[in-house]
Protein backbone atom coordinates (compact mmCIF):
# COMPACT_ATOMS: atom_id res chain seq x y z
CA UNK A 1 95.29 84.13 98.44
CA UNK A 2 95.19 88.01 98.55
CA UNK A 3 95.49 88.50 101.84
CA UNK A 4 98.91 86.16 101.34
CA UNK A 5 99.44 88.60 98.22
CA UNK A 6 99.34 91.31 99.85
CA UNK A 7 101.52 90.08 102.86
CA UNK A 8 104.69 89.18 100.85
CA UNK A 9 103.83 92.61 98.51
CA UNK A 10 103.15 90.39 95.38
CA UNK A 11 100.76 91.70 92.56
CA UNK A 12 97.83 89.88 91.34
CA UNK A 13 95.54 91.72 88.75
CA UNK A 14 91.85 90.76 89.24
CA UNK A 15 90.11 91.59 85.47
CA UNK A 16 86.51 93.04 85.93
CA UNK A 17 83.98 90.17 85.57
CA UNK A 18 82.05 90.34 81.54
CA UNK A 19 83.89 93.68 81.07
CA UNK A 20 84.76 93.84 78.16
CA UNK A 21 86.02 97.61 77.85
CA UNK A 22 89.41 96.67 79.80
CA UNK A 23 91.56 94.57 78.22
CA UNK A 24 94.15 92.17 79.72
CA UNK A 25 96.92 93.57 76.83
CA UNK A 26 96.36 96.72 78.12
CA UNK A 27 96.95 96.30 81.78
CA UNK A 28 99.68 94.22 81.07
CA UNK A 29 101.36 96.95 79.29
CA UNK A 30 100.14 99.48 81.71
CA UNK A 31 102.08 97.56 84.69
CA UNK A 32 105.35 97.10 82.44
CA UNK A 33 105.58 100.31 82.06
CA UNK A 34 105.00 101.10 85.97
CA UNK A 35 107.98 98.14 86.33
CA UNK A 36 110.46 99.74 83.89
CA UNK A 37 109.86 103.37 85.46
CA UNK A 38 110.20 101.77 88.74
CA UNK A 39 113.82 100.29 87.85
CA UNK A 40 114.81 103.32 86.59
CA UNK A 41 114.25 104.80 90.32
CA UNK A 42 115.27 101.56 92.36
CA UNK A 43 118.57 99.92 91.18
CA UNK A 44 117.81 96.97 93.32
CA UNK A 45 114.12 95.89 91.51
CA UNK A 46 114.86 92.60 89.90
CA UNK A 47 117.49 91.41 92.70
CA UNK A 48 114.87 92.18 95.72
CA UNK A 49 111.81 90.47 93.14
CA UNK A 50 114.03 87.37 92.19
CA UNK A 51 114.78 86.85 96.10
CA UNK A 52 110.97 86.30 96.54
CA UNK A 53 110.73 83.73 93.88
CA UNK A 54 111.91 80.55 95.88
CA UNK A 55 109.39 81.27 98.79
CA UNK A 56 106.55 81.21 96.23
CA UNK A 57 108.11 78.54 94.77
CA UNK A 58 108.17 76.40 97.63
CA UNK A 59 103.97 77.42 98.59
CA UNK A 60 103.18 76.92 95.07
CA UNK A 61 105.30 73.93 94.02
CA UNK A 62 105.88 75.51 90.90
């Protein structure tokens, strides 16, 4: 599944096994703010992310 991740440039955060010094809230907040910075820069974020969404739909069935 990360090798297929990494293919298609999709993000999957792996937490650190019974560590509890890092947590999830945090790195979730830490990538939204990487996302929002990153829109700023590229105008064309959400349309080139939403034109991924119906090939992972159609792997995942989701």
């Amino acid at each position: 599944m990360l090798q297929l991740a990494d293919a298609q440039d999709f993000i999957i955060i792996c937490m650190p096994k019974n560590d509890y010094s890092l947590r999830y809230n945090e790195v979730i907040y830490e990538v939204m703010e990487a996302i929002v910075h990153n829109q700023k820069v590229n105008d064309h974020f959400v349309k080139e992310t939403l034109e991924k969404v119906p090939y992972y739909q159609s792997i995942y069935r989701v």
